[in-house]
C-alpha atoms as a PDB file:
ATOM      1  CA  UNK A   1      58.211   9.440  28.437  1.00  0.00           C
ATOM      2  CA  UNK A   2      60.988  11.704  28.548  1.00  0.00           C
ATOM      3  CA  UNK A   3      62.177  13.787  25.591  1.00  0.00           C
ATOM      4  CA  UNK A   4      65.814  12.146  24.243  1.00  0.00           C
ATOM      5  CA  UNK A   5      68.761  13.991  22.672  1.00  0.00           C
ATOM      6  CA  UNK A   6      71.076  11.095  22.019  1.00  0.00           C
ATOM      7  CA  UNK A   7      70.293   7.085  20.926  1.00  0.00           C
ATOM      8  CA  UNK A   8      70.564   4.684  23.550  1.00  0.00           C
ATOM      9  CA  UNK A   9      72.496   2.166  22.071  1.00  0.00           C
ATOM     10  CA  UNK A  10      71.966  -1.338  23.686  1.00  0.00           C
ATOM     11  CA  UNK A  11      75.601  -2.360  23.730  1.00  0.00           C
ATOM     12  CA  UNK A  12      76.390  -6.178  22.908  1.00  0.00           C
ATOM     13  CA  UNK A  13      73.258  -7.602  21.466  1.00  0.00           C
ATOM     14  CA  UNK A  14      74.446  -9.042  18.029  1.00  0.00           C
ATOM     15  CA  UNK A  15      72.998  -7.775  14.827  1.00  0.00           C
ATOM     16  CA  UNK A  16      70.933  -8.894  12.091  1.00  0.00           C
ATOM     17  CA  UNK A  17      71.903  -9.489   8.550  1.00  0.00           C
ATOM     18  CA  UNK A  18      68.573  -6.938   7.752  1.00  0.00           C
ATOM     19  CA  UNK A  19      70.000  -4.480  10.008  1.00  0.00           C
ATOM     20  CA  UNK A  20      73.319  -4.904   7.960  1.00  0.00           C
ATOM     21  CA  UNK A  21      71.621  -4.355   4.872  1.00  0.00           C
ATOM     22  CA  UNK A  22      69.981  -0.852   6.004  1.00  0.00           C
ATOM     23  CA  UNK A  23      72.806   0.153   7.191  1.00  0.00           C
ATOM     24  CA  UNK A  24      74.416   0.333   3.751  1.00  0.00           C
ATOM     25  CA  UNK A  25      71.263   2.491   2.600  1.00  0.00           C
ATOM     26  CA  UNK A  26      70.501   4.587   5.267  1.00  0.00           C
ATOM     27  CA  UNK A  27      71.725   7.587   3.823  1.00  0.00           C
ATOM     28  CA  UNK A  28      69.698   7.412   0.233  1.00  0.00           C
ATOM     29  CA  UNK A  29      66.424   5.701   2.082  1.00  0.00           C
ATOM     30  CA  UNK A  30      64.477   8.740   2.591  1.00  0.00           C
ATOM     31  CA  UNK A  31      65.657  10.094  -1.129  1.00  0.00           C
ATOM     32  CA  UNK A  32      64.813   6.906  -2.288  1.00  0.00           C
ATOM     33  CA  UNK A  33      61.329   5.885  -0.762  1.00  0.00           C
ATOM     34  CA  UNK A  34      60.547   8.129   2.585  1.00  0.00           C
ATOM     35  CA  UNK A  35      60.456  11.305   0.104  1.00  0.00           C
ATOM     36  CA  UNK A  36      59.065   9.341  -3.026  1.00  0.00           C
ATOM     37  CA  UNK A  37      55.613   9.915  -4.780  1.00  0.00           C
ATOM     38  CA  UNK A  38      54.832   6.393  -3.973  1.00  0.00           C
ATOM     39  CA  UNK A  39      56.137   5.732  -0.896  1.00  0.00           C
ATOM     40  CA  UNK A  40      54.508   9.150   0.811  1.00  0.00           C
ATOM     41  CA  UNK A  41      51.238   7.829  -0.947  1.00  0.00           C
ATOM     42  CA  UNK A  42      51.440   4.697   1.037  1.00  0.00           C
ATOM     43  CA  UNK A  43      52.656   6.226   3.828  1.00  0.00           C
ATOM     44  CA  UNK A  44      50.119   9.122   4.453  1.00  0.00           C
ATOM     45  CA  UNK A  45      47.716   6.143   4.202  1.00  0.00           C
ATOM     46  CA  UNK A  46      48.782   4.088   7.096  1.00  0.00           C
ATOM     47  CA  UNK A  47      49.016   7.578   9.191  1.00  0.00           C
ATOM     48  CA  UNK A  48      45.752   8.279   8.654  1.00  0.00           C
ATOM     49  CA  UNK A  49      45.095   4.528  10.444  1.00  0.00           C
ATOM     50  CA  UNK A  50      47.969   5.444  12.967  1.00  0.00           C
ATOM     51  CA  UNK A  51      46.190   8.977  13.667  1.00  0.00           C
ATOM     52  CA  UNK A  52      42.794   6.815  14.560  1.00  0.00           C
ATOM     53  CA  UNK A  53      44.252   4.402  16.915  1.00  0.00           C
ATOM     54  CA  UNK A  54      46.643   6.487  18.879  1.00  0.00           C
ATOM     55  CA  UNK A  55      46.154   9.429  20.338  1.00  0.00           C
ATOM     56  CA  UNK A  56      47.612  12.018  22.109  1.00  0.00           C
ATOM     57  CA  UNK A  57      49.806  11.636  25.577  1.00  0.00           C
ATOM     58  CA  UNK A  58      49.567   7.826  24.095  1.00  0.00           C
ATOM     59  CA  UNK A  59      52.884   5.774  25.201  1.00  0.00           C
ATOM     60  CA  UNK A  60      53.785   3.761  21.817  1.00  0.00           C
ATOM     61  CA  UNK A  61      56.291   1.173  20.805  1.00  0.00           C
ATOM     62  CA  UNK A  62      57.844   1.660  17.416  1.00  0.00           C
ATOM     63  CA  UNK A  63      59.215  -1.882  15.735  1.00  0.00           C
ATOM     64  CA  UNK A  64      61.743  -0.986  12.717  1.00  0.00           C
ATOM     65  CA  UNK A  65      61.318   2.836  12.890  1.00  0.00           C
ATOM     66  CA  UNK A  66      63.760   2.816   9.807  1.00  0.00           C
ATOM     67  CA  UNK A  67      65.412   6.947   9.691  1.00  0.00           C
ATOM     68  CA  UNK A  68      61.828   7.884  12.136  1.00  0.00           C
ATOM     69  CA  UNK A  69      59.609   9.119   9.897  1.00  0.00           C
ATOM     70  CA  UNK A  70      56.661   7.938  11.982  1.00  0.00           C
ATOM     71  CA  UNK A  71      57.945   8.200  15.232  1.00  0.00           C
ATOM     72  CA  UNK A  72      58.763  12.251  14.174  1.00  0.00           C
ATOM     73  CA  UNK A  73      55.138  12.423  12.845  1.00  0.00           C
ATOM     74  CA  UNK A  74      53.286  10.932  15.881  1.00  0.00           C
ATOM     75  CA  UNK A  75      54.828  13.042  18.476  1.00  0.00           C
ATOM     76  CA  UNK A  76      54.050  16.113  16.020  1.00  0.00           C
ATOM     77  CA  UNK A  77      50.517  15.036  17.251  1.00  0.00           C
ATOM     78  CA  UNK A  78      51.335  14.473  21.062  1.00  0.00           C
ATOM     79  CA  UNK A  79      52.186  11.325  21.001  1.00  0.00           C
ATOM     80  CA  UNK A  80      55.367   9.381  22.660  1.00  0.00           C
ATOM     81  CA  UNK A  81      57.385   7.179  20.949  1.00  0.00           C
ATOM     82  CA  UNK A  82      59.948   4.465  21.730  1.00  0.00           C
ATOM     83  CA  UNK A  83      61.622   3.529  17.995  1.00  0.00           C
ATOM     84  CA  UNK A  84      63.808   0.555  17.754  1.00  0.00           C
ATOM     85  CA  UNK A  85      65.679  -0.558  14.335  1.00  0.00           C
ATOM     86  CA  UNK A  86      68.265  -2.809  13.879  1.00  0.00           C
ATOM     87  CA  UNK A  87      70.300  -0.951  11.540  1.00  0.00           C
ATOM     88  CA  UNK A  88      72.541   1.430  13.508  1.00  0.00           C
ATOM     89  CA  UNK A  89      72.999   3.401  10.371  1.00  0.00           C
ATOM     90  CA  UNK A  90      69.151   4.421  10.496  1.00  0.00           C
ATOM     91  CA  UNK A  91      69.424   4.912  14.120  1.00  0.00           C
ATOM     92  CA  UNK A  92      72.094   7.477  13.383  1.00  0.00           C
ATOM     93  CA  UNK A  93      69.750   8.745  10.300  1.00  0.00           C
ATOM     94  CA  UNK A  94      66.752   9.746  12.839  1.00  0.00           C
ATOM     95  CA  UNK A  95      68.831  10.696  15.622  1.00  0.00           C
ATOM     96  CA  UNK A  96      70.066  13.125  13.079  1.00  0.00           C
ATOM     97  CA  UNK A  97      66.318  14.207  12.118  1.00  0.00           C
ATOM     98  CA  UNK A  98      65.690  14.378  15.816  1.00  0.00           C
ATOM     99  CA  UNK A  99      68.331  16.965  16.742  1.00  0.00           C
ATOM    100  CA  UNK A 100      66.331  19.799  14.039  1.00  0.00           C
ATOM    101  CA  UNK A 101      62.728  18.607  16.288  1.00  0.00           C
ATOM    102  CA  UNK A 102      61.540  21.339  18.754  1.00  0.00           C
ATOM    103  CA  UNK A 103      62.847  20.343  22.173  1.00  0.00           C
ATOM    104  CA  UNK A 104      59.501  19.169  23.004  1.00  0.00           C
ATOM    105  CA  UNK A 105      59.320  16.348  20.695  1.00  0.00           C
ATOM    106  CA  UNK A 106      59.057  12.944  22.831  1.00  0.00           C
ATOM    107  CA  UNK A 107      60.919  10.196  21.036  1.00  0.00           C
ATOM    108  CA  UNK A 108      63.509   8.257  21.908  1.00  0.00           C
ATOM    109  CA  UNK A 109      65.485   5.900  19.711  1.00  0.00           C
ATOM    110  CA  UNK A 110      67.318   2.630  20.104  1.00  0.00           C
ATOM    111  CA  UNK A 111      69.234   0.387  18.371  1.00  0.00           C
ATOM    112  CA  UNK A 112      67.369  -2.972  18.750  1.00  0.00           C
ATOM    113  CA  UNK A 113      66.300  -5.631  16.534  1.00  0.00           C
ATOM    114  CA  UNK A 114      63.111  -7.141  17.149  1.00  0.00           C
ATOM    115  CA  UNK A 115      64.377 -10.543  18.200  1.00  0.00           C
ATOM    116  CA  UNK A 116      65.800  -8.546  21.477  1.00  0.00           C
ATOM    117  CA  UNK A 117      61.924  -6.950  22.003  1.00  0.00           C
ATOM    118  CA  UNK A 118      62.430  -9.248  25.807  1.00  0.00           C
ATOM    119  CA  UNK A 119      65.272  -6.326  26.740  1.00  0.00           C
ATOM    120  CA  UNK A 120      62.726  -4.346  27.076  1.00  0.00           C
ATOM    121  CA  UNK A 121      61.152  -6.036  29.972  1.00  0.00           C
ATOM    122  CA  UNK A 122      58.758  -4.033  31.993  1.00  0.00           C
ATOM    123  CA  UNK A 123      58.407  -1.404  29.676  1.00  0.00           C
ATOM    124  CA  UNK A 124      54.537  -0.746  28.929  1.00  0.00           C
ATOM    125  CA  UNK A 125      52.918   0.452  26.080  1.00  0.00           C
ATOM    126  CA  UNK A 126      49.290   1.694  25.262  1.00  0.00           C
ATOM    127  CA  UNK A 127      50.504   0.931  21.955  1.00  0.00           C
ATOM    128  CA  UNK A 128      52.949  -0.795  19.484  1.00  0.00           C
ATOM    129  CA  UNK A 129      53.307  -0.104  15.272  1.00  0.00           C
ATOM    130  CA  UNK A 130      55.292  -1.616  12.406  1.00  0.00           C
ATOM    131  CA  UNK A 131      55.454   0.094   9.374  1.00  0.00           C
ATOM    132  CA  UNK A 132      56.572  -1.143   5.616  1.00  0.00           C
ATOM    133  CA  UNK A 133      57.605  -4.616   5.995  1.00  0.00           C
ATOM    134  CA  UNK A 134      60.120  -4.480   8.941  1.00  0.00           C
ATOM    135  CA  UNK A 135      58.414  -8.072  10.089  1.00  0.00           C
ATOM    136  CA  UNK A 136      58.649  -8.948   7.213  1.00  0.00           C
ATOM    137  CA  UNK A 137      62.522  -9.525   8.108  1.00  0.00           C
ATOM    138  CA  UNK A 138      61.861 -11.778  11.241  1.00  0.00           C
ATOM    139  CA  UNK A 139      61.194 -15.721  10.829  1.00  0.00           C
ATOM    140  CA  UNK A 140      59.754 -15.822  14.174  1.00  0.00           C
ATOM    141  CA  UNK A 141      56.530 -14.062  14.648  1.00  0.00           C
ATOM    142  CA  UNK A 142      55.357 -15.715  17.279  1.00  0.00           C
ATOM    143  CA  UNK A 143      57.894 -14.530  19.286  1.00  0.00           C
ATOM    144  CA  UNK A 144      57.019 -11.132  18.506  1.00  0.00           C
ATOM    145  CA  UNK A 145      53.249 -11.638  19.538  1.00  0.00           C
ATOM    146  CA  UNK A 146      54.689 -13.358  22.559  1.00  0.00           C
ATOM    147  CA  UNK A 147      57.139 -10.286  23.481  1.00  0.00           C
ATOM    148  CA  UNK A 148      54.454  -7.375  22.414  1.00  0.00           C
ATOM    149  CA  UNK A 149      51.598  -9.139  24.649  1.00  0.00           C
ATOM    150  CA  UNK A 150      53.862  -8.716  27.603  1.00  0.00           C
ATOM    151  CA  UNK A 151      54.554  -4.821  26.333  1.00  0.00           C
ATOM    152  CA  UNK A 152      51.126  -3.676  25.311  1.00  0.00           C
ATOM    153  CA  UNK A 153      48.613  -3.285  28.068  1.00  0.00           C
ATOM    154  CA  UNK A 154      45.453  -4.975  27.801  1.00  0.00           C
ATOM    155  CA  UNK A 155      43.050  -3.290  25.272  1.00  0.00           C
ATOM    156  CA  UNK A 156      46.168  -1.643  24.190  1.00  0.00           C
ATOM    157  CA  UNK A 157      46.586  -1.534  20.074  1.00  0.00           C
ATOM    158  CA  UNK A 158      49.029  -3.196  17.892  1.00  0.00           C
ATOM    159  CA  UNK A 159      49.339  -1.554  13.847  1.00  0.00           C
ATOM    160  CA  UNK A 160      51.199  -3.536  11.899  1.00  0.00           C
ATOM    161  CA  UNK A 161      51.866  -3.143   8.076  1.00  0.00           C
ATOM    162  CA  UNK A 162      53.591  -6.088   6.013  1.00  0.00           C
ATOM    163  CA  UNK A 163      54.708  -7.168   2.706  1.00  0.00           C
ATOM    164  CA  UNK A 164      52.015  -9.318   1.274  1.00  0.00           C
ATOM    165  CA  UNK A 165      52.017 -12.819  -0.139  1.00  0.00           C
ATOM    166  CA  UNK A 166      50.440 -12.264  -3.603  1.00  0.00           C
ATOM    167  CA  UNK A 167      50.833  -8.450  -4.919  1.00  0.00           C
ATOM    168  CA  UNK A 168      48.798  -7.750  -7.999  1.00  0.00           C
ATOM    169  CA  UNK A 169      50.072  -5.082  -9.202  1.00  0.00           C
ATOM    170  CA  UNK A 170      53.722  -6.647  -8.850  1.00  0.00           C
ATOM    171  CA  UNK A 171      52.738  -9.998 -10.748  1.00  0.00           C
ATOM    172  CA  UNK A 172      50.792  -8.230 -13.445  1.00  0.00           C
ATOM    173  CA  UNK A 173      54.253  -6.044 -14.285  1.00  0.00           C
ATOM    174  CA  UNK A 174      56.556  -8.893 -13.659  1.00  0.00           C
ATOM    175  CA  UNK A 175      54.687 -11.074 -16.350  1.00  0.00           C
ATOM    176  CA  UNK A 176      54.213  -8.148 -19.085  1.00  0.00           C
ATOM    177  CA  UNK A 177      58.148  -7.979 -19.289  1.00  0.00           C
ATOM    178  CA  UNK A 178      58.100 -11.619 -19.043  1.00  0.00           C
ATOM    179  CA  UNK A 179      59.796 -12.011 -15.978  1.00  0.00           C
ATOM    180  CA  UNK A 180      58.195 -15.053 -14.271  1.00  0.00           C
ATOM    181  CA  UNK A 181      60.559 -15.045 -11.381  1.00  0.00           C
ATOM    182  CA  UNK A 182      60.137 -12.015 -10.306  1.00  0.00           C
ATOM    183  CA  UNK A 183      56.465 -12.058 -11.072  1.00  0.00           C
ATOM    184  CA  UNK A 184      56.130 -15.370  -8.402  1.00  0.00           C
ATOM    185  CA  UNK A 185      59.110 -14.292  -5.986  1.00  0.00           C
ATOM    186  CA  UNK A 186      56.678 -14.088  -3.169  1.00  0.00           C
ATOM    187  CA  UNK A 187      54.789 -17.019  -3.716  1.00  0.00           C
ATOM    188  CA  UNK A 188      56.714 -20.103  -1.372  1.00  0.00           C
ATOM    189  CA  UNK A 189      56.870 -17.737   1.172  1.00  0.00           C
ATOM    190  CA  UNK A 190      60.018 -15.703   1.672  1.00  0.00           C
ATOM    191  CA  UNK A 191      62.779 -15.129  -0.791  1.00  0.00           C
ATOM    192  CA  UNK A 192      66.291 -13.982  -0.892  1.00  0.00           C
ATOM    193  CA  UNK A 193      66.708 -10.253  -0.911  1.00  0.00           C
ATOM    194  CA  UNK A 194      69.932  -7.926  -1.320  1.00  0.00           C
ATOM    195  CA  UNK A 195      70.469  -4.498  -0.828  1.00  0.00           C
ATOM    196  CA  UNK A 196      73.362  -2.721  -2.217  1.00  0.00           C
ATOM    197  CA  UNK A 197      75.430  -6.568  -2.137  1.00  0.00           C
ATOM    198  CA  UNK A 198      74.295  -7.236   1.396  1.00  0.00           C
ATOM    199  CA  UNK A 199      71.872  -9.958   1.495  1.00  0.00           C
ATOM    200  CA  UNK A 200      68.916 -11.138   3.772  1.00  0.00           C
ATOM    201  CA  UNK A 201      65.844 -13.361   3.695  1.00  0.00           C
ATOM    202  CA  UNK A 202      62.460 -11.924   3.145  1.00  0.00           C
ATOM    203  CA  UNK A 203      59.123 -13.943   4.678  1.00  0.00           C
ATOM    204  CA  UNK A 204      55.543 -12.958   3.613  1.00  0.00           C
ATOM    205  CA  UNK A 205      53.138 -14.802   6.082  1.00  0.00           C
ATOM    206  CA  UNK A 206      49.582 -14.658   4.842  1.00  0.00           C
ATOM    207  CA  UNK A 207      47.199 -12.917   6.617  1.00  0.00           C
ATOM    208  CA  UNK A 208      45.625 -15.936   7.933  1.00  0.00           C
ATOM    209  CA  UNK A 209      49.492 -17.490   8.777  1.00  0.00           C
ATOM    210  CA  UNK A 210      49.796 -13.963  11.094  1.00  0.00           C
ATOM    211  CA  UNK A 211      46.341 -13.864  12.586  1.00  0.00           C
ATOM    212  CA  UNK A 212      47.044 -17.297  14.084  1.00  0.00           C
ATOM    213  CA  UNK A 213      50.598 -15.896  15.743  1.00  0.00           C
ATOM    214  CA  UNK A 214      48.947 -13.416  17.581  1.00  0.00           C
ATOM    215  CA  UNK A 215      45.459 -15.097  18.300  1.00  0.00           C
ATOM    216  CA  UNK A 216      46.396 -16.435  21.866  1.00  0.00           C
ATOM    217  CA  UNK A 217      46.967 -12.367  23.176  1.00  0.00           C
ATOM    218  CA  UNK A 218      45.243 -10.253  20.465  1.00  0.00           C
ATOM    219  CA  UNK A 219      42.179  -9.940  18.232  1.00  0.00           C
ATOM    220  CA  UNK A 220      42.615  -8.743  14.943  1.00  0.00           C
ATOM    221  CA  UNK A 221      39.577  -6.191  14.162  1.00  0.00           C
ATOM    222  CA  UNK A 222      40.796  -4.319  11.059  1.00  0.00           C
ATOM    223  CA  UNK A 223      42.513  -5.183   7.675  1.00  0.00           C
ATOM    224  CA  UNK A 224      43.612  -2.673   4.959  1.00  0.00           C
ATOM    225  CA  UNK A 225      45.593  -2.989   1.801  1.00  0.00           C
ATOM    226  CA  UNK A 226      48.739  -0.786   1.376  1.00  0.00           C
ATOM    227  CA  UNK A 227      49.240   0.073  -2.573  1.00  0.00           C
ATOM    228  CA  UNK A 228      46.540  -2.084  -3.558  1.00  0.00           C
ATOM    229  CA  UNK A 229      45.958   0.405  -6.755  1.00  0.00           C
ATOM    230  CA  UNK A 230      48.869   2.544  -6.054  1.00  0.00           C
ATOM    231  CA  UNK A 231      52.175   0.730  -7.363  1.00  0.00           C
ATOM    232  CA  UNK A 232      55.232  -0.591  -5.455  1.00  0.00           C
ATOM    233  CA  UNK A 233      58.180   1.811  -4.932  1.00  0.00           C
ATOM    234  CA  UNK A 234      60.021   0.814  -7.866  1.00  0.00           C
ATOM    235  CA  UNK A 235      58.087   2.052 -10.287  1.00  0.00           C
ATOM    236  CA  UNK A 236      58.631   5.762  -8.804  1.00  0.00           C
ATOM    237  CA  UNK A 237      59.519   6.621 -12.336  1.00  0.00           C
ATOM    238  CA  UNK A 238      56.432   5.534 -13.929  1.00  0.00           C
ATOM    239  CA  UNK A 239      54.644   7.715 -10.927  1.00  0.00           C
ATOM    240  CA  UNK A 240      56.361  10.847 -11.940  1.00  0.00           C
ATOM    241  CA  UNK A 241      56.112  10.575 -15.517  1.00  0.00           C
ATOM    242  CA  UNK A 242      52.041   9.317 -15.404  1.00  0.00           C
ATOM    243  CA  UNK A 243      51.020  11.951 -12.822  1.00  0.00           C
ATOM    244  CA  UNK A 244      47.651  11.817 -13.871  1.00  0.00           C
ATOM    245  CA  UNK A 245      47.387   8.337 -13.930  1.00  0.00           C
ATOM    246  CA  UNK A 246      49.308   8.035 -10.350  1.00  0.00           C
ATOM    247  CA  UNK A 247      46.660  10.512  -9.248  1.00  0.00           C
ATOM    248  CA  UNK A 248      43.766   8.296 -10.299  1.00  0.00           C
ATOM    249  CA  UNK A 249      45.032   5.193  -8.600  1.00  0.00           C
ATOM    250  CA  UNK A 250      45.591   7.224  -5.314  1.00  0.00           C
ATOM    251  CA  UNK A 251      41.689   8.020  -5.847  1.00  0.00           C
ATOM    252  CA  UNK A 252      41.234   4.263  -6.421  1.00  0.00           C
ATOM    253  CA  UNK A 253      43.264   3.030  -3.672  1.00  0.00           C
ATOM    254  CA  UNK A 254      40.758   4.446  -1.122  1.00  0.00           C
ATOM    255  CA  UNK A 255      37.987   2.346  -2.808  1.00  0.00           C
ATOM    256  CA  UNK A 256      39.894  -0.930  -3.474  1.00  0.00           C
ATOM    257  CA  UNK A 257      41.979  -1.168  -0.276  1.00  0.00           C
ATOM    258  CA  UNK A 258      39.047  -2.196   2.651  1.00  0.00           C
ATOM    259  CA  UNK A 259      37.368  -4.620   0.080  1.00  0.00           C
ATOM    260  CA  UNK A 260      38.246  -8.184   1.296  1.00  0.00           C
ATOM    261  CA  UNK A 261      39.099  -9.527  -2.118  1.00  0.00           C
ATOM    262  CA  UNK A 262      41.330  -6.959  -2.453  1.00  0.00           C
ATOM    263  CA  UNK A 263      42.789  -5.756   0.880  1.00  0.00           C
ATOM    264  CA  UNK A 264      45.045  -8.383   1.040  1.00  0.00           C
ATOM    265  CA  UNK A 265      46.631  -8.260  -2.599  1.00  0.00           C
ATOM    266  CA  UNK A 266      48.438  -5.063  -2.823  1.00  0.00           C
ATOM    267  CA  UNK A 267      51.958  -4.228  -1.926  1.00  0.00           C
ATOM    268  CA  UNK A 268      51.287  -3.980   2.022  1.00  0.00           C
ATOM    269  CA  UNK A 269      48.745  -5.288   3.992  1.00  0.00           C
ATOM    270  CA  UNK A 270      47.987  -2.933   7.197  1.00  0.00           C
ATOM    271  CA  UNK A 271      46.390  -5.161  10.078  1.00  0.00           C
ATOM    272  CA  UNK A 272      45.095  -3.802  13.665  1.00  0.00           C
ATOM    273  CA  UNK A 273      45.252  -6.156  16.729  1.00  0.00           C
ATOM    274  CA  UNK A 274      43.739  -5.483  19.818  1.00  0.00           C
ATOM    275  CA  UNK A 275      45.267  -6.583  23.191  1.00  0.00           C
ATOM    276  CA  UNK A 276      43.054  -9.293  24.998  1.00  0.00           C
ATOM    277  CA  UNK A 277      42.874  -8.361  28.624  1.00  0.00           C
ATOM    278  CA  UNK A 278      43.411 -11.456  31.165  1.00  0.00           C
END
């Protein structure tokens, strides 16, 4: 895969209300979260999954690559990357980063929401990632399974980190202030979300509900939680004023997030698919 100076837009494929809503916060996001306490916690933990799966001269498919932190980090480590996002504001955001990467650095970035992963037809991949919840934004993934199975060669791997159904750590601080909607706003399934006015919808399949979208292609052989003991993003300013306490959980997190009780009640959920050769 070629090294790329410029985004390739796609042109006239319509855009998603989620990709609407980044777009209004692309230029805080990595202020906000990329560059946070928390969200480098949770993020250094899903590279160190990324780091064992791919490897280097590995060709891999980026879903939601948000302003590119983890396409930027793979190819630090020899590794390709083709990063799609919806929001064209993002897109701008890492195309931006990319310009300051050595020459070297093969990524390439697109403007593409998921639901358009069949424009990509006859692309191939030895591997495909989705970090933070980005799938968490599509009502169909099925579809995705469908379009990554014809992506990802066989025995290729698919990485894929999403919003859980039942956070602990969220419901716990939701009910101490007394908040009971925002303590169960996860529970039926999806919920209404809005970022800076702009509003989307928000699903959180269960493990089980995702395992079954991808069963007829891939085999899921790994499940970690994301922020199992270390706290969603918006508490960033309980992190930074309990930095001993934020350092414990990080300790913690290492414990708590492969236990199966637990790996599937933190913030994220982290799952590893393995394409089924035909």
């Amino acid at each position: 895969m070629s090294t790329s100076r410029a985004a390739l837009p796609l042109g006239d494929v319509p855009g998603s209300a989620a990709g609407a809503a980044f777009d209004r916060i692309a230029v805080d996001y990595d202020r906000v979260f990329t560059d946070s306490l928390i969200g480098r916690a949770q993020r250094e933990a899903v590279w160190k999954v990324l780091l064992s799966t791919f490897h280097r001269n590995d060709k891999v498919l980026e879903l939601n690559c948000g302003t590119g932190e983890d396409a930027l980090f793979l190819a630090g480590n020899g590794i390709s990357v083709f990063a799609c996002d919806a929001s064209r504001e993002m897109i701008a955001r890492a195309e931006q980063r990319l310009r300051h990467e050595p020459q070297q650095s093969s990524v390439v970035f697109r403007q593409l929401p998921t639901e358009f992963l069949g424009e990509l037809s006859g692309m191939q991949f030895d591997g495909a990632f989705s970090n933070f919840s980005g799938l968490n934004c599509t009502d169909d993934l099925g579809a995705v399974a469908s379009s990554l199975a014809s992506l990802v060669r066989p025995n290729g791997r698919v990485v894929l980190c999403l919003s859980t159904r039942y956070s602990l750590i969220e419901i716990f601080y939701y009910l101490a202030l007394g908040q009971w909607k925002k303590a169960s706003r996860r529970w039926k399934g999806y919920s209404e979300a809005k970022l800076d006015g702009a509003k989307f919808t928000v699903y959180y399949p269960t493990v089980r509900q995702i395992r079954r979208y991808f069963r007829d292609d891939f085999r899921l052989y790994s499940c970690t939680g994301i922020g199992v003991a270390v706290p969603p993003s918006y508490l960033e300013m309980w992190a930074r004023k309990h930095s001993f306490l934020f350092g414990l959980l990080r300790r913690l997190e290492g414990f708590f997030s492969t236990l199966p009780i637990f790996r599937s009640t933190g913030d994220h959920v982290l799952l590893c698919f393995e394409r089924i050769p035909r």
